[in-house]
Protein backbone atom coordinates (compact mmCIF):
# COMPACT_ATOMS: atom_id res chain seq x y z
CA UNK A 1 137.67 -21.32 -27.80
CA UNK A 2 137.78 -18.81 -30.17
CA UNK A 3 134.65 -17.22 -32.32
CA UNK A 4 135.92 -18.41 -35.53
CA UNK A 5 137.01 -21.13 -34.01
CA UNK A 6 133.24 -22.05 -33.68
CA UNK A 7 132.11 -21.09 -37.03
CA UNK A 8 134.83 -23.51 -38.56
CA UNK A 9 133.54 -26.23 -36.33
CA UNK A 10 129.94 -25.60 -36.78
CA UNK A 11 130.68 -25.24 -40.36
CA UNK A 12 132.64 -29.11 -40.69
CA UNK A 13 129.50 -30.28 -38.53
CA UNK A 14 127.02 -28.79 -41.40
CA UNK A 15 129.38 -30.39 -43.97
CA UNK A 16 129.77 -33.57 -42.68
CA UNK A 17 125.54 -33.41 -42.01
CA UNK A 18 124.84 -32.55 -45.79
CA UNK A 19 127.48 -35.18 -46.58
CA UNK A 20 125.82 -37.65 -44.76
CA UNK A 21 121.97 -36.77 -46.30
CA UNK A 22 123.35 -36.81 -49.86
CA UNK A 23 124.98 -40.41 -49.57
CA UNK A 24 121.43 -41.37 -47.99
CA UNK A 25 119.70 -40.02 -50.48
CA UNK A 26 121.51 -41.74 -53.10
CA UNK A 27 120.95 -45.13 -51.39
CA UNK A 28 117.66 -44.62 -51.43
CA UNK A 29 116.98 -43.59 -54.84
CA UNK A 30 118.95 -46.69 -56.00
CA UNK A 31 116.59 -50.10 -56.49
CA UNK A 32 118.39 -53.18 -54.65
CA UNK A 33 119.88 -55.68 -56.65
CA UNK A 34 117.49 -58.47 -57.81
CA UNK A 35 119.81 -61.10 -57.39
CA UNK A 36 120.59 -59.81 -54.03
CA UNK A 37 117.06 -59.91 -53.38
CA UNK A 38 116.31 -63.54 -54.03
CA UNK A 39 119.21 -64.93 -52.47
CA UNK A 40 117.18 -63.17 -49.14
CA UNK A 41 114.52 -65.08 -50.17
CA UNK A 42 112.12 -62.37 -51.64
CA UNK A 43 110.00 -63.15 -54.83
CA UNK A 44 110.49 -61.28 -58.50
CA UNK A 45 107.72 -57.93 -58.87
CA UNK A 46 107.39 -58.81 -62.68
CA UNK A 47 105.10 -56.02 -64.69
CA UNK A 48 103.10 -57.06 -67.61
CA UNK A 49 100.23 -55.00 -69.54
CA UNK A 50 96.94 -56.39 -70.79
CA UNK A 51 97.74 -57.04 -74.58
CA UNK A 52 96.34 -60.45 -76.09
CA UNK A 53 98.34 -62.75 -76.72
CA UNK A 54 101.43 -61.95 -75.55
CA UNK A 55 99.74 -61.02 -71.53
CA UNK A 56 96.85 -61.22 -70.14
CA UNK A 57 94.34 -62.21 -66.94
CA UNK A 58 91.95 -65.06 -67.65
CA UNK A 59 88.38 -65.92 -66.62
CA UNK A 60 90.27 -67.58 -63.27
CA UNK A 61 92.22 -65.05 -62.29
CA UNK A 62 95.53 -65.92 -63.43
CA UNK A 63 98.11 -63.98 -65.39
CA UNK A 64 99.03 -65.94 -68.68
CA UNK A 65 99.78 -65.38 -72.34
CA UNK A 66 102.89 -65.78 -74.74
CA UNK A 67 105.03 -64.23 -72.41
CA UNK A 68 104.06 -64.95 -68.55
CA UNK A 69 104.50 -68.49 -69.29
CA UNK A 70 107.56 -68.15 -70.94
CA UNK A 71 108.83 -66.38 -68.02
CA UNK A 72 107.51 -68.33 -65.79
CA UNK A 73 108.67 -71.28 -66.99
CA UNK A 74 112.06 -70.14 -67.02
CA UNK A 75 111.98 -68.31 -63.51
CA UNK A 76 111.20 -71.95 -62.15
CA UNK A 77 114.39 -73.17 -64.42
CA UNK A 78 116.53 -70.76 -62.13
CA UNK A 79 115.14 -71.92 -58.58
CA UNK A 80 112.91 -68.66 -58.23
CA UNK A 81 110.02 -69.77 -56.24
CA UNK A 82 107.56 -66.79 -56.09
CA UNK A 83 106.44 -64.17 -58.79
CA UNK A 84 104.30 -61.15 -57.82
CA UNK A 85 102.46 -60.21 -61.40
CA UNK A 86 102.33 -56.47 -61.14
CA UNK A 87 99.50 -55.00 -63.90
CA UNK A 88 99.90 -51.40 -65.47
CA UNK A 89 99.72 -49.45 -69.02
CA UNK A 90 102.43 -50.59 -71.26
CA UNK A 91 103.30 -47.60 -71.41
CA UNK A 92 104.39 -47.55 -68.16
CA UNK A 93 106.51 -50.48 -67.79
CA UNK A 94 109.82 -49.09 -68.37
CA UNK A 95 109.57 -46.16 -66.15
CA UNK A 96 108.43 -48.42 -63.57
CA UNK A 97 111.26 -51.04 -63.74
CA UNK A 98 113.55 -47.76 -63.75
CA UNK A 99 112.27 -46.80 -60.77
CA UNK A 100 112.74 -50.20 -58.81
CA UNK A 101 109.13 -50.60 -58.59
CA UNK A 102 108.74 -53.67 -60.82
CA UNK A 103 111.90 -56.18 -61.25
CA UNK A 104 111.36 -57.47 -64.60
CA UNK A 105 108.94 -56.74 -67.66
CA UNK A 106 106.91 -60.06 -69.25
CA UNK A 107 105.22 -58.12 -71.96
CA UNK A 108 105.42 -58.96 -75.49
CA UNK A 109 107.77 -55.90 -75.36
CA UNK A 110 109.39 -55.11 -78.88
CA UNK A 111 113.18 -54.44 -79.01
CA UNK A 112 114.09 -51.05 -79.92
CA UNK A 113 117.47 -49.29 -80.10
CA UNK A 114 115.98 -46.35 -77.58
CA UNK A 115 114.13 -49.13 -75.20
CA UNK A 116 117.84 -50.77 -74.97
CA UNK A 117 118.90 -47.43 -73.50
CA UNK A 118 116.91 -47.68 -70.82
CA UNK A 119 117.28 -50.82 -70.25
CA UNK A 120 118.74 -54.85 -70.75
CA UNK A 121 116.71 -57.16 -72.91
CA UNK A 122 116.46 -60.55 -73.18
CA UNK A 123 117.04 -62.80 -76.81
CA UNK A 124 113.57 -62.60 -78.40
CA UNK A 125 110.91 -64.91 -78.33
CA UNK A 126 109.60 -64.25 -81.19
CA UNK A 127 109.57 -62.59 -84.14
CA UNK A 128 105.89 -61.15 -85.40
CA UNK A 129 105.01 -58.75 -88.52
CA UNK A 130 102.96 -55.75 -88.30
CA UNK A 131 99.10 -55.49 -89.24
CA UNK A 132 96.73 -52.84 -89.55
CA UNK A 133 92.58 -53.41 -88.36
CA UNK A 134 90.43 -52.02 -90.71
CA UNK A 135 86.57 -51.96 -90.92
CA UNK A 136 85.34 -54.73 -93.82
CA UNK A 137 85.23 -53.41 -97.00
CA UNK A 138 87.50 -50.11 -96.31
CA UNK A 139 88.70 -48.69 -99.41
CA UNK A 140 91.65 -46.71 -98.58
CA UNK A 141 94.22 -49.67 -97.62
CA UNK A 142 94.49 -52.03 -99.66
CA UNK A 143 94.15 -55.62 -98.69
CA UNK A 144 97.98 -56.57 -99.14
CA UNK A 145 98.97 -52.99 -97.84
CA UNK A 146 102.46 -51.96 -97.74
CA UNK A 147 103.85 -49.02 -95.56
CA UNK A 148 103.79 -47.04 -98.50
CA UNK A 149 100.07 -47.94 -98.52
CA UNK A 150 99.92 -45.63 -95.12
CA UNK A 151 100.79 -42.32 -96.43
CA UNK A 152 98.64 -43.06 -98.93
CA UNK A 153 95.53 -43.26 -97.08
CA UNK A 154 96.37 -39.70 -96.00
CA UNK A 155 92.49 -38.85 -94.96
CA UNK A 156 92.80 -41.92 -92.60
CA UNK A 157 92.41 -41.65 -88.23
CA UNK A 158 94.76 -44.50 -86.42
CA UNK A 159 94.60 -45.49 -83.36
CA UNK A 160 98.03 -47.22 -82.00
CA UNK A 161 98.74 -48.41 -78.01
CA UNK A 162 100.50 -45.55 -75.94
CA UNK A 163 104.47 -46.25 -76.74
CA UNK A 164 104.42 -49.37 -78.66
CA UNK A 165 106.57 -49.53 -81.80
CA UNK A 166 103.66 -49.04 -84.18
CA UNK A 167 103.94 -45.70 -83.46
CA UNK A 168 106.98 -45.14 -85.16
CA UNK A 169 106.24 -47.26 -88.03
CA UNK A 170 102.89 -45.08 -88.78
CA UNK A 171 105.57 -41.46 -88.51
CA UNK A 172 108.60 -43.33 -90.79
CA UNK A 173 105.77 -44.32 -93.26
CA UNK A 174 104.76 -40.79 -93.45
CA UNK A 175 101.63 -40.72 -91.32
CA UNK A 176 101.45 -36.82 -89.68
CA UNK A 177 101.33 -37.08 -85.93
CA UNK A 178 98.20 -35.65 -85.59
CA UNK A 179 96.51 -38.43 -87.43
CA UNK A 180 97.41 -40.89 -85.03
CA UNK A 181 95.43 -40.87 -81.55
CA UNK A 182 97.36 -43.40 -78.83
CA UNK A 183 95.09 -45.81 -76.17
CA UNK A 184 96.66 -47.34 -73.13
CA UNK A 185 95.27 -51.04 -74.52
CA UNK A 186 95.05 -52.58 -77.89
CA UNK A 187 90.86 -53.69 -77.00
CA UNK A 188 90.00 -49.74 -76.91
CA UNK A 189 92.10 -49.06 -80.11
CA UNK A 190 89.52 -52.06 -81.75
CA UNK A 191 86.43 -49.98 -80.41
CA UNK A 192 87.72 -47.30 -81.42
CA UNK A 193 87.37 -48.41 -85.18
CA UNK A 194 84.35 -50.43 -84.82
CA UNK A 195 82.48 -47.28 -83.56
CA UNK A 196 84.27 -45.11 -85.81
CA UNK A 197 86.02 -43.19 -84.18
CA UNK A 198 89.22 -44.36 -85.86
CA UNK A 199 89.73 -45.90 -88.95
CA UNK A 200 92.14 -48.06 -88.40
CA UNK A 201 94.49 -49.82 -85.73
CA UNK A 202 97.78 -50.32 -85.95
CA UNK A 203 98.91 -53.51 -83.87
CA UNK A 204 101.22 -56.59 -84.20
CA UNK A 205 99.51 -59.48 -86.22
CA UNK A 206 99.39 -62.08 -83.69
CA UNK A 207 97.43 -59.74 -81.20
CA UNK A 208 95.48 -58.18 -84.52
CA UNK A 209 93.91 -62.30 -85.52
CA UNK A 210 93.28 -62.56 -81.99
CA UNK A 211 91.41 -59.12 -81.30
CA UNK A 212 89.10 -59.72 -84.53
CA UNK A 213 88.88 -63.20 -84.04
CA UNK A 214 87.42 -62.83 -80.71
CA UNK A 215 84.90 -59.96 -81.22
CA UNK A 216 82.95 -61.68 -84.17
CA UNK A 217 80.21 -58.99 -83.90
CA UNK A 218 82.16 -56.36 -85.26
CA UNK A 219 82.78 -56.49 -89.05
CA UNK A 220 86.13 -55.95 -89.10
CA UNK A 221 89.38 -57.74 -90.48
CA UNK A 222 92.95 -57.64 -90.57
CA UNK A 223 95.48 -56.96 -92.97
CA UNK A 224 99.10 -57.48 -92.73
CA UNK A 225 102.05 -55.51 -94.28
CA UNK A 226 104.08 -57.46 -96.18
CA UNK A 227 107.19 -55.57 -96.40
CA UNK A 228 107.15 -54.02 -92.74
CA UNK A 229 109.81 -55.27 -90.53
CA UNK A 230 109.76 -58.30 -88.02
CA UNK A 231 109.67 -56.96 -84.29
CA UNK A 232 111.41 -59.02 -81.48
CA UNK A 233 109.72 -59.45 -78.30
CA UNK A 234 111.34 -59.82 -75.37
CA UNK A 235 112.05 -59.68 -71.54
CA UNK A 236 113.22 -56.88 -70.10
CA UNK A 237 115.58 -56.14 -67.00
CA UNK A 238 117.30 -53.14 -65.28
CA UNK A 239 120.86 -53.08 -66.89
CA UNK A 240 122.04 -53.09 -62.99
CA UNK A 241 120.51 -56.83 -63.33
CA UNK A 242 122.02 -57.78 -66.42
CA UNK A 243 123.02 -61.23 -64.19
CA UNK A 244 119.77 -62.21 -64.20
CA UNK A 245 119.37 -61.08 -67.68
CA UNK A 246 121.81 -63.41 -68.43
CA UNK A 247 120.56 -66.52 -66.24
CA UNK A 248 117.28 -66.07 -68.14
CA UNK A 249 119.37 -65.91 -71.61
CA UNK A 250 120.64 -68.89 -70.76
CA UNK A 251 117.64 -70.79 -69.78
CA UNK A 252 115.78 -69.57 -73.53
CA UNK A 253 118.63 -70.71 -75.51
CA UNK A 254 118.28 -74.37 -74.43
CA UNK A 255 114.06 -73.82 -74.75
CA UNK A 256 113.20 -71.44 -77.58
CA UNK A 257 112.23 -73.61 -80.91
CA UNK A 258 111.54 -77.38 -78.53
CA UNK A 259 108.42 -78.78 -79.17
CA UNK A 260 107.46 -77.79 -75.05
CA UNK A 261 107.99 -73.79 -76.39
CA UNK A 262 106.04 -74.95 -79.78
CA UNK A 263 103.41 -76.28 -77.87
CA UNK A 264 102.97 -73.68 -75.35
CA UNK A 265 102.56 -70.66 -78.06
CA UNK A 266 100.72 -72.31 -80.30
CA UNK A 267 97.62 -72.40 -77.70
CA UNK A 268 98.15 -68.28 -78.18
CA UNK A 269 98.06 -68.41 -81.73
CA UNK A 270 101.55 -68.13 -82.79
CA UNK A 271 102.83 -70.61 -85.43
CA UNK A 272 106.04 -71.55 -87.38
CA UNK A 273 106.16 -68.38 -88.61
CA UNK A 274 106.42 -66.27 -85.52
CA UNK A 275 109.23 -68.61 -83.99
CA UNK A 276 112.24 -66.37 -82.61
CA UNK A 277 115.17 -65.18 -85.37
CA UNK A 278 117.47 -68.05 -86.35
CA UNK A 279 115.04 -70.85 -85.24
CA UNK A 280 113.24 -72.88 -88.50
C-alpha cells in the first residue's frame, strides 16, 4: 500500500473516532426522558427549597408544604409510586433540573417570562401578593405601602431570597441594586431584619404571616402591597418532559378549587384569596 494511501486511511480512522466521541458525548450530556424513566420503573428526583409554606421538612422528617402535597397528590393520580425529595437553594433549582439532576421542581416557584425559557411550567396553584417585613413601628414604609412606597424609602437595606421574583419587583420599583443584599432562605432574610442588619424583607405574603407569625419574639410585622402584582406558583418540568407536564396539567384542572385542595392549603395558611387565577 501506498504512503498516502495510509495517511488517508489513518486519517478516516481518526474521523470516524472523533465522530464516534462527539455523538457519545452528546448522549451523555442529554438527561433521559422522565417518562421513559418511569415506565422502567424508576421513581421522580423532585427538588424543592426550604421556604414556609409553600416547602418544607417537619419535626418528623418528612417533606411537606403547599406544594409537596400538591405534587404528591397528583404524582399518585398518575400511577407514580416513588418520589425522591431532593433539598437545595432555590436558587438552584432550575439549573439543576437543566442539568438532569432533579426531574421536577415542587417549590412555590413563581412564573416568570425568563423562568419559562428555561423551562415548562405547570397551571398555577395559586395566586399570592407581595409583602414586605418590617421591624414594628418603622417609619419609612408605610403601613399600606405601595411599590412606589419602595423608592421612597431610598435610605432603606432589603434583604430578598437569591433569584426569587422579589428581586425584580424591588429594581422595577426603583430600588438601586446595591441596596438589596440576597440570602439563599427566606428565615435568614427575617434575622437579618430582626438583628438589623436589614431593614426590611421582601417575600410573598403567605410565607411573610407565616415567618412573623412563628417567631413571636421578634417585634416585627408585615405589610402587604396593595397594588403589586399577583405571582403564580407553580410546578416546573424540563420542556423535553412537557408530557408529563401535561399529565400533571391534567390531574390540577380536575383538583385545583375542590374542597380536598381547599382543605389541604388552608392547614398552610392560604385562604380564598390565594386560590389559583380563574377559581372563586
Amino acid at each position: 500500500m501506498k504512503p498516502h494511501k495510509h495517511l488517508l486511511h489513518a486519517a478516516l480512522l481518526f474521523i470516524a473516532v472523533l465522530t464516534g466521541l462527539s455523538l457519545w458525548l452528546v448522549h451523555i450530556s442529554v438527561p433521559p426522558s422522565v417518562s421513559s424513566q418511569l415506565q422502567h420503573g424508576g421513581g421522580l428526583r423532585v427538588g424543592f427549597a426550604v421556604e414556609v409554606p409553600y416547602a418544607y421538612v417537619d419535626a418528623q422528617g418528612k417533606v411537606t408544604g403547599e406544594a409537596p402535597e400538591i405534587f404528591r397528590l397528583m404524582a399518585q393520580r398518575l400511577g407514580i409510586e416513588r418520589i425522591d425529595w431532593v433539598r437545595m437553594d432555590f436558587a438552584s433549582l432550575l439549573p439543576e433540573l437543566q442539568l438532569g439532576r432533579i426531574d421536577a421542581i415542587a417549590a412555590g416557584m413563581f412564573i416568570t417570562s425568563e423562568r419559562q425559557r428555561l423551562a415548562a411550567f405547570t397551571r398555577p396553584t395559586a395566586s399570592v401578593r407581595a409583602a414586605v417585613i418590617v421591624r414594628q413601628g418603622e417609619q419609612q414604609v408605610p403601613l399600606r405601602p405601595v411599590t412606589a412606597d419602595l423608592e421612597r424609602a431610598s435610605a432603606m437595606l432589603w434583604v430578598t431570597v437569591h433569584e426569587a421574583v422579589e428581586n425584580d419587583l424591588l429594581i422595577q420599583a426603583g430600588v438601586l441594586p446595591g441596596r438589596i443584599t440576597t440570602v439563599p432562605r427566606a428565615d435568614r432574610g427575617l434575622r437579618s431584619v430582626a438583628e438589623g442588619h436589614a431593614d426590611a424583607l421582601a417575600i410573598s405574603a403567605v410565607t411573610a404571616w407565616h415567618l412573623v407569625s412563628t417567631h413571636p419574639q421578634w417585634p416585627l410585622e408585615v405589610r402587604t402591597l396593595s397594588d403589586a402584582p399577583a405571582g403564580f406558583p407553580a410546578f416546573v418540568f424540563r420542556h423535553d418532559d412537557r408530557a408529563l407536564r401535561d399529565a400533571m396539567d391534567q390531574a390540577l384542572q380536575t383538583y385545583l378549587g375542590s374542597e380536598e385542595h381547599r382543605a389541604l392549603v388552608r392547614g398552610f395558611g392560604f385562604t380564598s384569596e390565594e386560590m389559583p387565577p380563574d377559581l372563586p
